[in-house]
PDB file of N, CA and C in Angstrom:
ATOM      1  N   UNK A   1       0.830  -1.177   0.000  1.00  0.00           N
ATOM      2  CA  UNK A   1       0.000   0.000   0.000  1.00  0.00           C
ATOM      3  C   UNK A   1       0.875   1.241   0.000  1.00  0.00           C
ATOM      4  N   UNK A   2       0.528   2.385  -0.704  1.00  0.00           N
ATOM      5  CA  UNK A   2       0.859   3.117  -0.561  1.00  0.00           C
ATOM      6  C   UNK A   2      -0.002   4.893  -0.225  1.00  0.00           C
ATOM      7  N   UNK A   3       0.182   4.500   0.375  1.00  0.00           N
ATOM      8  CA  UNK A   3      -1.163   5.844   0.757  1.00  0.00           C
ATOM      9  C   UNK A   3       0.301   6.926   1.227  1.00  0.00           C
ATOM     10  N   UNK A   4      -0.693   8.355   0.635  1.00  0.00           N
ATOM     11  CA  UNK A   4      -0.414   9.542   0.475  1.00  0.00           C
ATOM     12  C   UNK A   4      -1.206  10.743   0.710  1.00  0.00           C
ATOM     13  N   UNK A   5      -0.482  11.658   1.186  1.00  0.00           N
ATOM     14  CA  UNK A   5      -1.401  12.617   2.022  1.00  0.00           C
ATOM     15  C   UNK A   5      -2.210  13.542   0.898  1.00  0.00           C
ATOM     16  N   UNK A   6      -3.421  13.599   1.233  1.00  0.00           N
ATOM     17  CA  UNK A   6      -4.338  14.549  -0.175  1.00  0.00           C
ATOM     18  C   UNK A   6      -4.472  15.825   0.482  1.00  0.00           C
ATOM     19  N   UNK A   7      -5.356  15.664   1.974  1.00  0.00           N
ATOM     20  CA  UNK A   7      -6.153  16.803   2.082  1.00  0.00           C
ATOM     21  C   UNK A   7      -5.940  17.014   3.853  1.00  0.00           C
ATOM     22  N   UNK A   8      -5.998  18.029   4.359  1.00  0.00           N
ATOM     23  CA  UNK A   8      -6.287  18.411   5.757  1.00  0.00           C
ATOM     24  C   UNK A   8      -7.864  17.964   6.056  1.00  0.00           C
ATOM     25  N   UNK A   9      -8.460  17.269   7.476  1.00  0.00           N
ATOM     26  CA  UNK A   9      -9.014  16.956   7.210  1.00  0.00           C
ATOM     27  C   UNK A   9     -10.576  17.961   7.208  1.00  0.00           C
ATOM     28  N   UNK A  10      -9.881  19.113   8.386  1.00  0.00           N
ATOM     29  CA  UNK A  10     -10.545  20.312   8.606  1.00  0.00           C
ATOM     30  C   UNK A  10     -10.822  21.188   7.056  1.00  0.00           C
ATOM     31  N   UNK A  11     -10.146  20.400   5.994  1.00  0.00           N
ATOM     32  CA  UNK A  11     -10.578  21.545   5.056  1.00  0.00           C
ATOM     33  C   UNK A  11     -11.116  20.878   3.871  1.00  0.00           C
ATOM     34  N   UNK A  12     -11.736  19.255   3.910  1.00  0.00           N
ATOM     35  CA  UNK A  12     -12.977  19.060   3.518  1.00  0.00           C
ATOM     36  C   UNK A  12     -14.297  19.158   4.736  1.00  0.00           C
ATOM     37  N   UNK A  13     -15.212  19.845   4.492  1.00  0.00           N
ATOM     38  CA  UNK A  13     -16.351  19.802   5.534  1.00  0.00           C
ATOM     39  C   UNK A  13     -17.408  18.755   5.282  1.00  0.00           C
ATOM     40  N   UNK A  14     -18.216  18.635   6.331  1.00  0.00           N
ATOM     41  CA  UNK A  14     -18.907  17.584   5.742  1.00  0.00           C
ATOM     42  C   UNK A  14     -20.442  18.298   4.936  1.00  0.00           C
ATOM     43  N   UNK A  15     -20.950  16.806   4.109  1.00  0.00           N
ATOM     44  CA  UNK A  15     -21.205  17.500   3.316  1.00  0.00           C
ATOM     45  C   UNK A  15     -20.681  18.432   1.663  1.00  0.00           C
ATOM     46  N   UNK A  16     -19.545  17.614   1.774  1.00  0.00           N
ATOM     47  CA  UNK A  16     -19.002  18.388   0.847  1.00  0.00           C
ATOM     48  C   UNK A  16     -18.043  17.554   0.190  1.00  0.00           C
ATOM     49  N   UNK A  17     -17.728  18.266  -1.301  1.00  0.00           N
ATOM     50  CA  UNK A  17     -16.529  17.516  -1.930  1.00  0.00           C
ATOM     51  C   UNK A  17     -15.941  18.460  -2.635  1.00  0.00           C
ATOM     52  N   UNK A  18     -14.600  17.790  -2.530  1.00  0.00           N
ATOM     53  CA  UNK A  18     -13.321  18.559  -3.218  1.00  0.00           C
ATOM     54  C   UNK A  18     -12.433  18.214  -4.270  1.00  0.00           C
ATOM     55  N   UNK A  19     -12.278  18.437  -5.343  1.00  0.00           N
ATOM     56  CA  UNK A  19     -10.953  17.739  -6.378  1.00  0.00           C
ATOM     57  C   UNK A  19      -9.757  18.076  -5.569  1.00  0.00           C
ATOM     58  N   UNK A  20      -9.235  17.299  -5.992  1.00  0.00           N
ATOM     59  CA  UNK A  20      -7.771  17.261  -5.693  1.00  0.00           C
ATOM     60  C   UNK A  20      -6.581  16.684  -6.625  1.00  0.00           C
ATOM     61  N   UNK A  21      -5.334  16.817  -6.516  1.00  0.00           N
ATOM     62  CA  UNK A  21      -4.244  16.177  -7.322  1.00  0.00           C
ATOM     63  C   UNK A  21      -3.201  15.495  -5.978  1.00  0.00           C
ATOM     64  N   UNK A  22      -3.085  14.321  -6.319  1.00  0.00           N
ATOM     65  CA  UNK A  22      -2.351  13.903  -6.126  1.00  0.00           C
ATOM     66  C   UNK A  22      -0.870  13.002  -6.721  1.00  0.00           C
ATOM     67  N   UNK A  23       0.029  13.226  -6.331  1.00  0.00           N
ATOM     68  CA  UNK A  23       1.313  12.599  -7.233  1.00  0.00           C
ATOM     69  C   UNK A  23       0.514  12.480  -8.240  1.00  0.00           C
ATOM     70  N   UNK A  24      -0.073  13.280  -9.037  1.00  0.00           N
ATOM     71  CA  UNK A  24      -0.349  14.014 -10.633  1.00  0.00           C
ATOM     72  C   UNK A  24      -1.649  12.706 -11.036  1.00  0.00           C
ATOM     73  N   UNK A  25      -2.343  12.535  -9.821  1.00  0.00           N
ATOM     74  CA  UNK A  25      -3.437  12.000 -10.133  1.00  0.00           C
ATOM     75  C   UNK A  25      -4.847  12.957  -9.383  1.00  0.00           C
ATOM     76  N   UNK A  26      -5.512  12.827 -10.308  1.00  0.00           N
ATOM     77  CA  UNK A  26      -7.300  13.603 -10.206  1.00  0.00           C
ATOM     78  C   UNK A  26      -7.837  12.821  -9.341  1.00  0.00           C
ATOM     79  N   UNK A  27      -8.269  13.298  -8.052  1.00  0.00           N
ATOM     80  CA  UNK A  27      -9.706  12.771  -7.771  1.00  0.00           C
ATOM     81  C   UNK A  27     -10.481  13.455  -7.097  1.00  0.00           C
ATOM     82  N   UNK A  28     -11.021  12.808  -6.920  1.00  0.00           N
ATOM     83  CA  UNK A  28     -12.363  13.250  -5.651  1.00  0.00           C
ATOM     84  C   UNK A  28     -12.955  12.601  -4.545  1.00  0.00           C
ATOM     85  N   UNK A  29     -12.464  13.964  -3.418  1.00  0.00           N
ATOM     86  CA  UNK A  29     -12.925  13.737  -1.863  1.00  0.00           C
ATOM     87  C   UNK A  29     -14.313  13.790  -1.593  1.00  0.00           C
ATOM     88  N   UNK A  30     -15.066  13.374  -1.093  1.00  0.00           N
ATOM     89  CA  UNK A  30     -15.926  13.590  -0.520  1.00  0.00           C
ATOM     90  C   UNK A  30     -16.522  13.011   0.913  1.00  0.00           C
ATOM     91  N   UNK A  31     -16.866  14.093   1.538  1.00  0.00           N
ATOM     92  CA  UNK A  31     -17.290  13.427   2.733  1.00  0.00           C
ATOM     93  C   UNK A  31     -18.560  13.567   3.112  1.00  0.00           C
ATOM     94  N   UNK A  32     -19.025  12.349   3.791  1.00  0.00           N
ATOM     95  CA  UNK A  32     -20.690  12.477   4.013  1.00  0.00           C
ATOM     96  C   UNK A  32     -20.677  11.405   5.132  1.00  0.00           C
ATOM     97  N   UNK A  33     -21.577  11.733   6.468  1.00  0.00           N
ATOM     98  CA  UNK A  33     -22.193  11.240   7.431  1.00  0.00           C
ATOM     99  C   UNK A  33     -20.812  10.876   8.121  1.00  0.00           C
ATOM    100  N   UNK A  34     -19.396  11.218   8.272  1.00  0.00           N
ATOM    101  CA  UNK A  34     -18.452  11.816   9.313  1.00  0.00           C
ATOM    102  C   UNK A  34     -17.476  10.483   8.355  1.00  0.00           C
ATOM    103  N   UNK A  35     -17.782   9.954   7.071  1.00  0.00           N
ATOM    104  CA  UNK A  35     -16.398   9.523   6.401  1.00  0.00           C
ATOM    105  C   UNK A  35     -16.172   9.774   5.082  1.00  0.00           C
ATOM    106  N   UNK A  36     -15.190  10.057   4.796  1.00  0.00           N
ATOM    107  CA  UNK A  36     -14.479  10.052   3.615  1.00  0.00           C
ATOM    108  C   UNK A  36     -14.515   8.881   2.821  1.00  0.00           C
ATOM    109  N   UNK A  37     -14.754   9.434   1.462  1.00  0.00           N
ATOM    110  CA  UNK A  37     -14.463   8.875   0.184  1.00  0.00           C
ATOM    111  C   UNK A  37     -13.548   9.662  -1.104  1.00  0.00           C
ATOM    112  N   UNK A  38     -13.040   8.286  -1.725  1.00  0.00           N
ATOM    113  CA  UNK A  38     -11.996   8.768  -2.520  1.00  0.00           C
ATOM    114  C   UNK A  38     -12.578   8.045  -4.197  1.00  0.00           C
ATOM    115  N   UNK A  39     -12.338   8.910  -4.819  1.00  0.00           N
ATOM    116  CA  UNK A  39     -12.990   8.414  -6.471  1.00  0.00           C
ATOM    117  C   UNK A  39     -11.959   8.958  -7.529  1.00  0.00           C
ATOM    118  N   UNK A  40     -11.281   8.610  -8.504  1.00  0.00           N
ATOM    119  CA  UNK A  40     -11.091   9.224  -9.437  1.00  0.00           C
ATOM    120  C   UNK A  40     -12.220  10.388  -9.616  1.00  0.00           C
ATOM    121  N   UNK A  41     -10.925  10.981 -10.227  1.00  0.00           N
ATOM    122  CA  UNK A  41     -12.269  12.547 -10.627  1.00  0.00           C
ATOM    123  C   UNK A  41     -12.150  12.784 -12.078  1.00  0.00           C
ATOM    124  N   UNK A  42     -13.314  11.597 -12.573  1.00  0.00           N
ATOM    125  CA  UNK A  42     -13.972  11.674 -13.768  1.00  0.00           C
ATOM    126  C   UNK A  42     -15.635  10.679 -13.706  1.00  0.00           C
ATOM    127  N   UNK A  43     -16.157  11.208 -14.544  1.00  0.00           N
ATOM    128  CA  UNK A  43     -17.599  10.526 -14.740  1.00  0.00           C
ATOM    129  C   UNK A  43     -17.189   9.415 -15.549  1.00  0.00           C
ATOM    130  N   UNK A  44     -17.456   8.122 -15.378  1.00  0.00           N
ATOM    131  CA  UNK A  44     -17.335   7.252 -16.491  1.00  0.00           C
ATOM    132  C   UNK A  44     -17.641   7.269 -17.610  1.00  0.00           C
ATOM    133  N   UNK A  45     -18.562   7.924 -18.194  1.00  0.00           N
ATOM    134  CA  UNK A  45     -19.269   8.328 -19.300  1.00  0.00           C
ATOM    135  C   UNK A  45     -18.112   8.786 -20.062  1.00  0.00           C
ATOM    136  N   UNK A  46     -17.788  10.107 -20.207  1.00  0.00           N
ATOM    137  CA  UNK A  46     -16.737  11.064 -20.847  1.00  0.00           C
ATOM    138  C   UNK A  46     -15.987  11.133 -20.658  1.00  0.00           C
ATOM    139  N   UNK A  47     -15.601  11.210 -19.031  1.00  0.00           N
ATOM    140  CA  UNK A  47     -14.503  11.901 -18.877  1.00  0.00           C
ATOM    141  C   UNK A  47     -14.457  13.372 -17.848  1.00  0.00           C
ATOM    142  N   UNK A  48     -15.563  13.630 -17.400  1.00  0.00           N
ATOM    143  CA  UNK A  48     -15.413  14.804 -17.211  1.00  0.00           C
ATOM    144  C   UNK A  48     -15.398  14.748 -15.892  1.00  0.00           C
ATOM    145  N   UNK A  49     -14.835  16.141 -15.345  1.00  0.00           N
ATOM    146  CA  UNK A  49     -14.247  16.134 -14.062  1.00  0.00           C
ATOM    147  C   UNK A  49     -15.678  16.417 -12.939  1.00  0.00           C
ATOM    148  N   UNK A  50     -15.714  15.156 -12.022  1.00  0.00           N
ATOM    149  CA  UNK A  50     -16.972  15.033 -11.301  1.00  0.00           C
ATOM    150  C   UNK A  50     -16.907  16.236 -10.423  1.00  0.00           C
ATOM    151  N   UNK A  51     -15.740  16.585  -9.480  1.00  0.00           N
ATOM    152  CA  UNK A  51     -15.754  17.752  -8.739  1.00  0.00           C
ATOM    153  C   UNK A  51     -16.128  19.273  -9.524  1.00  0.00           C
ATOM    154  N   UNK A  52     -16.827  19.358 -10.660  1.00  0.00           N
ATOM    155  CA  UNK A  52     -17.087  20.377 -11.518  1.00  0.00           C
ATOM    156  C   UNK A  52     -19.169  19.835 -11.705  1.00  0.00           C
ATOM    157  N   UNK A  53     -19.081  19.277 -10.842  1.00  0.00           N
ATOM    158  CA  UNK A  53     -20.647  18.957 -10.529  1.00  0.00           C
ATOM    159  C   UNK A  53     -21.161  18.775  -9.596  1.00  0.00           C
ATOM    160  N   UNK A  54     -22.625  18.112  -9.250  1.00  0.00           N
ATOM    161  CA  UNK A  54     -23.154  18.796  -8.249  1.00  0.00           C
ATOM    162  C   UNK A  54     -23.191  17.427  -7.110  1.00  0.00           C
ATOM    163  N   UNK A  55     -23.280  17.609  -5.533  1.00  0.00           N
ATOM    164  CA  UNK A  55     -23.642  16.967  -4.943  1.00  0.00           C
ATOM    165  C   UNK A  55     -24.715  17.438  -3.799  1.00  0.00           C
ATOM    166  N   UNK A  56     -25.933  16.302  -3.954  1.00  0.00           N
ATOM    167  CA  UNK A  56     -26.842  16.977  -3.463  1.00  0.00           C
ATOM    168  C   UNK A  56     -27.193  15.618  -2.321  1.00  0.00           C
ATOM    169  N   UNK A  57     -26.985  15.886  -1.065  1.00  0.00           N
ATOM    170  CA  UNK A  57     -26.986  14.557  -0.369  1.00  0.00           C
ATOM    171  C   UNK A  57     -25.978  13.844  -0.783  1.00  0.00           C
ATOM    172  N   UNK A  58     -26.540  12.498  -0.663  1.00  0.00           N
ATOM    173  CA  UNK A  58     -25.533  11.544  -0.832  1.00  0.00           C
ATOM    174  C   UNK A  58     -25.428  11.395  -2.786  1.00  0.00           C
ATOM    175  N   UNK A  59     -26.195  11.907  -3.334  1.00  0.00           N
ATOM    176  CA  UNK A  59     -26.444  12.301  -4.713  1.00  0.00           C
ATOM    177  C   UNK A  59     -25.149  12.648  -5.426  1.00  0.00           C
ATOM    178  N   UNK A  60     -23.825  12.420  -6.151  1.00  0.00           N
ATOM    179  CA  UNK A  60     -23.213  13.424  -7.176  1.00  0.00           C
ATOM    180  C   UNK A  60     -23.603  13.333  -8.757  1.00  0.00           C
ATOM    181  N   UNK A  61     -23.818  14.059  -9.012  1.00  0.00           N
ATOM    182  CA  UNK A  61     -23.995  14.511 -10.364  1.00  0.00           C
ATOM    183  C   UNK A  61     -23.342  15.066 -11.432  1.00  0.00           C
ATOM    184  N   UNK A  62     -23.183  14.672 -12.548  1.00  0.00           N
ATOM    185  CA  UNK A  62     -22.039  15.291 -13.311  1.00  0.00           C
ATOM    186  C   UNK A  62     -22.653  16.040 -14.210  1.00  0.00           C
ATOM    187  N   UNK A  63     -21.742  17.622 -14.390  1.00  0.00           N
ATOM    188  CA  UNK A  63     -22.379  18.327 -15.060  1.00  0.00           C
ATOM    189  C   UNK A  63     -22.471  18.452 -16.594  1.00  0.00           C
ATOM    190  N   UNK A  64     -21.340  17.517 -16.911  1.00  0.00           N
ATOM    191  CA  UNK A  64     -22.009  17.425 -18.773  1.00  0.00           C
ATOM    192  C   UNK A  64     -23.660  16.727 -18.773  1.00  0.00           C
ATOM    193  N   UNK A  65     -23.918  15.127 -18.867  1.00  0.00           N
ATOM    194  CA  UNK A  65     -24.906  14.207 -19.131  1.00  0.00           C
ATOM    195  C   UNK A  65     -25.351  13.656 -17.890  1.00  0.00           C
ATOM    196  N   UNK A  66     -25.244  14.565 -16.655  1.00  0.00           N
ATOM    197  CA  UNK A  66     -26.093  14.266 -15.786  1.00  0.00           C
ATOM    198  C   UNK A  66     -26.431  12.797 -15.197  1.00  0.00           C
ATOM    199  N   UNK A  67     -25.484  12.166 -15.562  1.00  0.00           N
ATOM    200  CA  UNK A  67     -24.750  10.892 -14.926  1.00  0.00           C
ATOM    201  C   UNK A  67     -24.935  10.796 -13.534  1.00  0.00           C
ATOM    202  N   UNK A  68     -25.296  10.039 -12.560  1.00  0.00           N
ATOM    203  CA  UNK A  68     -25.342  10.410 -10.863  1.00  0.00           C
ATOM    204  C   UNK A  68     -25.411   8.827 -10.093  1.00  0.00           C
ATOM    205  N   UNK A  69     -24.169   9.456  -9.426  1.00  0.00           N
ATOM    206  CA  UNK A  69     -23.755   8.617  -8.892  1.00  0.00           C
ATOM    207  C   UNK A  69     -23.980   8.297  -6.734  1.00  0.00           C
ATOM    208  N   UNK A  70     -23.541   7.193  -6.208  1.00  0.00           N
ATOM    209  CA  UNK A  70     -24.104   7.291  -5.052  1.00  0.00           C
ATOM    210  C   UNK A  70     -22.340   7.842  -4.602  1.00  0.00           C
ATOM    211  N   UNK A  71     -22.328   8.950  -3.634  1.00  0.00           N
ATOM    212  CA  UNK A  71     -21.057   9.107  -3.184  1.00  0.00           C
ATOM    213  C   UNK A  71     -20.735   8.467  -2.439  1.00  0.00           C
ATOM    214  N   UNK A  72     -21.135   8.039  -1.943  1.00  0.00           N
ATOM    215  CA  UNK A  72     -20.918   6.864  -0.484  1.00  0.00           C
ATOM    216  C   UNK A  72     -20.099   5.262  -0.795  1.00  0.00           C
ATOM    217  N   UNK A  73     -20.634   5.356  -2.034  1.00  0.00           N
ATOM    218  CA  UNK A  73     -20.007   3.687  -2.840  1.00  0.00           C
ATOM    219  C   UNK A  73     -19.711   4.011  -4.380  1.00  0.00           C
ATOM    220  N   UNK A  74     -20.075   4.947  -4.940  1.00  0.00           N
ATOM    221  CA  UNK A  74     -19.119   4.858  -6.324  1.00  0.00           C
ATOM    222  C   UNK A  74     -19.782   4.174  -7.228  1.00  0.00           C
ATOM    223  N   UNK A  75     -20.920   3.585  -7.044  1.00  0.00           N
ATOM    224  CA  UNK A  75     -22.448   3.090  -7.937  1.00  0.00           C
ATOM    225  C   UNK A  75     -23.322   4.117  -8.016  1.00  0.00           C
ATOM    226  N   UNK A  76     -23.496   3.387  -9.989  1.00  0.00           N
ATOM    227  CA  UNK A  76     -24.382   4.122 -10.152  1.00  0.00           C
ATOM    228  C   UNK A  76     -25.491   4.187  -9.991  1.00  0.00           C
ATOM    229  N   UNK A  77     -26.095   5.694 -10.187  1.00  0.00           N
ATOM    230  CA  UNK A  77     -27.813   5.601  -9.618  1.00  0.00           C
ATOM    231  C   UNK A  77     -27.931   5.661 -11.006  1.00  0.00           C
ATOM    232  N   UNK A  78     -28.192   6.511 -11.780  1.00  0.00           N
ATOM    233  CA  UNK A  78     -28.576   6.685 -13.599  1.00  0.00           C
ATOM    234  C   UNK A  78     -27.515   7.045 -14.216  1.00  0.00           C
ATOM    235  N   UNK A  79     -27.079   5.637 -15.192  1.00  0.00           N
ATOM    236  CA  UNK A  79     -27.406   4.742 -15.321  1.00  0.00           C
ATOM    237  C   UNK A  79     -27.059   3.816 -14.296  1.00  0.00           C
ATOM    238  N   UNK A  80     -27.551   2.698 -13.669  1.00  0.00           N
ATOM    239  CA  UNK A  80     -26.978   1.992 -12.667  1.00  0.00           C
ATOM    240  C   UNK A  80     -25.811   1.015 -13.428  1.00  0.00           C
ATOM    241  N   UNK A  81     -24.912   0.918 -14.355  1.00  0.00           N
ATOM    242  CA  UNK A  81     -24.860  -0.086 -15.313  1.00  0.00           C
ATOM    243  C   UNK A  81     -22.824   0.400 -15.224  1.00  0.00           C
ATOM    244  N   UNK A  82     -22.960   1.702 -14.726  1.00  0.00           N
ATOM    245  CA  UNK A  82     -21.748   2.612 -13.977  1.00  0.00           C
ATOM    246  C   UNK A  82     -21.618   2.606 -13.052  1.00  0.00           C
ATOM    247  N   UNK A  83     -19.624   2.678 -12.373  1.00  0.00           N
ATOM    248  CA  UNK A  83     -19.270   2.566 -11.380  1.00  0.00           C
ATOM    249  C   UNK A  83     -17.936   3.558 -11.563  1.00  0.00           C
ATOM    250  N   UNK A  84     -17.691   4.776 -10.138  1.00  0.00           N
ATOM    251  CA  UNK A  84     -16.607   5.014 -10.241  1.00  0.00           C
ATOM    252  C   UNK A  84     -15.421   4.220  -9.406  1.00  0.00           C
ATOM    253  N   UNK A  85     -14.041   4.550 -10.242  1.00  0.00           N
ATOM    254  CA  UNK A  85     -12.710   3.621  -9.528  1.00  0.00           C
ATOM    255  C   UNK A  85     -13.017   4.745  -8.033  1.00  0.00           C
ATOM    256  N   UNK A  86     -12.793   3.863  -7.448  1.00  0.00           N
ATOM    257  CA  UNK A  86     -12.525   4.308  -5.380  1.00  0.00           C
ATOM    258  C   UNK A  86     -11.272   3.890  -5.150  1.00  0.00           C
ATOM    259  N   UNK A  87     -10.768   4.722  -3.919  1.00  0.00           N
ATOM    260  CA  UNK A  87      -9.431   4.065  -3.337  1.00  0.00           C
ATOM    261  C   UNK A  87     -10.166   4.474  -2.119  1.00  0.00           C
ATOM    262  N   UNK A  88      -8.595   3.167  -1.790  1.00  0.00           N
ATOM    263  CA  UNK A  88      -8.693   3.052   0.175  1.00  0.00           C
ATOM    264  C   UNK A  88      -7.951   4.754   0.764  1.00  0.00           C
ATOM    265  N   UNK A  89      -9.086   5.194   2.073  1.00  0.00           N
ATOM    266  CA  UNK A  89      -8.471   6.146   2.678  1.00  0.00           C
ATOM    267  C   UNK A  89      -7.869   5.477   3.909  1.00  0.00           C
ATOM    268  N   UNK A  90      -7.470   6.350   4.420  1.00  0.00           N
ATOM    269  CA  UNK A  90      -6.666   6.313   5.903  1.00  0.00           C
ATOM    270  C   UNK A  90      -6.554   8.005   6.133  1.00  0.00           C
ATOM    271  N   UNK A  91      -7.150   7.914   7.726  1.00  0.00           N
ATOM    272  CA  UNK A  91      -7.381   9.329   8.438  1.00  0.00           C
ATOM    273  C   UNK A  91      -6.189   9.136   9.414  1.00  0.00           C
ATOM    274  N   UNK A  92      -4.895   9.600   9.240  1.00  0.00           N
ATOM    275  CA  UNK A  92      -3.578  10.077  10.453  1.00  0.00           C
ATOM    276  C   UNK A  92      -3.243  11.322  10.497  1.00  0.00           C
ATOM    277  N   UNK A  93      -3.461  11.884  12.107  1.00  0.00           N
ATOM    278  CA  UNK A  93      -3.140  13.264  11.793  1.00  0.00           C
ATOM    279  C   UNK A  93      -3.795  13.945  11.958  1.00  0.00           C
ATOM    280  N   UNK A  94      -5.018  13.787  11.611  1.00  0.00           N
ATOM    281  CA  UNK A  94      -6.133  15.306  10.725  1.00  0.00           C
ATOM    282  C   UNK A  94      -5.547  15.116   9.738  1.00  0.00           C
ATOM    283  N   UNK A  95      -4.717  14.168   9.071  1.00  0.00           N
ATOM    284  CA  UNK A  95      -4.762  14.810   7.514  1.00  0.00           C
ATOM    285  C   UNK A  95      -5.179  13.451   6.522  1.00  0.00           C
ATOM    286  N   UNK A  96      -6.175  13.229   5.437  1.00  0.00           N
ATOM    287  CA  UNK A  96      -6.967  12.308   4.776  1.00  0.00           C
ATOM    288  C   UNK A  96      -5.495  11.573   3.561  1.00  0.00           C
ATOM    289  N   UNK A  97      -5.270  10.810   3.753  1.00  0.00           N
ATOM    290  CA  UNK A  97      -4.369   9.656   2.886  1.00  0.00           C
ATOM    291  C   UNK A  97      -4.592   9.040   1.959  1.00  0.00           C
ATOM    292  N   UNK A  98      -4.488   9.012   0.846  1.00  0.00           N
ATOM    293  CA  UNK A  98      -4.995   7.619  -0.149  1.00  0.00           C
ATOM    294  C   UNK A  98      -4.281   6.814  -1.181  1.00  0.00           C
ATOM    295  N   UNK A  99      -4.755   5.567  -1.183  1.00  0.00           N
ATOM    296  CA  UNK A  99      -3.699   4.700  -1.451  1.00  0.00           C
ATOM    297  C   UNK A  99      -4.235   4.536  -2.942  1.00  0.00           C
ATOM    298  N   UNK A 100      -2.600   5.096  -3.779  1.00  0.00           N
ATOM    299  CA  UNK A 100      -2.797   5.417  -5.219  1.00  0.00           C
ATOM    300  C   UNK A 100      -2.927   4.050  -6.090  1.00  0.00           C
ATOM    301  N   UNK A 101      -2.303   2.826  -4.857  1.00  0.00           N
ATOM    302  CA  UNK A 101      -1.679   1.687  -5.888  1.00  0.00           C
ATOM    303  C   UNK A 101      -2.831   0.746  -5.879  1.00  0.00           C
ATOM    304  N   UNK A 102      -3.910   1.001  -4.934  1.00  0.00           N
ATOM    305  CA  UNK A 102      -4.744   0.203  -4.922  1.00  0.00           C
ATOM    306  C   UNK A 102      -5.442  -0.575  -6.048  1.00  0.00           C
ATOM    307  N   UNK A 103      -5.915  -1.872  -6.366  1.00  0.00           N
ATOM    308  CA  UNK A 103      -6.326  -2.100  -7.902  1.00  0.00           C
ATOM    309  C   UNK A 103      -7.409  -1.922  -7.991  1.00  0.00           C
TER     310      UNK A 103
END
């Protein structure tokens, strides 16, 4: 494993999500009901960067084709037939970790 530091943890809130780069990879934080999740930050569909869309609840939504996904697990709601890649976190510190090598 290799986990790597993304984010402070005070500066995702809950309720909320953030893009990020890590060692020159995209993703997306989000946290909901006091844990973190980690997703590539793209919609499966296109391509497009999910943190440039909406999350409403546990709801994210992407703002090209409106793609929406569950943030909590990375399944899809419409179409359900989609899934985003997740990695493993680890909380040390206050600061949110994620493991890039995961398969």
């Amino acid at each position: 494993m290799a986990f790597r530091p993304a984010v402070k943890l005070d500066e995702l809130w809950e309720g909320d999500m953030a893009g990020v780069v890590v060692d020159g990879r995209k993703l997306l934080l989000v946290r909901l009901d006091g844990a973190v999740h980690a997703y590539e930050n793209r919609c499966a569909h296109l391509g497009v960067a999910l943190s440039e869309g909406q999350l409403a609840g546990a709801t994210l939504t992407c703002r090209a084709h409106h793609y929406q996904y569950d943030a909590r697990t990375g399944c899809g709601i419409n179409p359900r037939s989609v899934m985003l890649r997740r990695y493993p976190i680890e909380i040390r510190d206050d600061t949110v970790f994620v493991d890039l090598e995961a398969p």
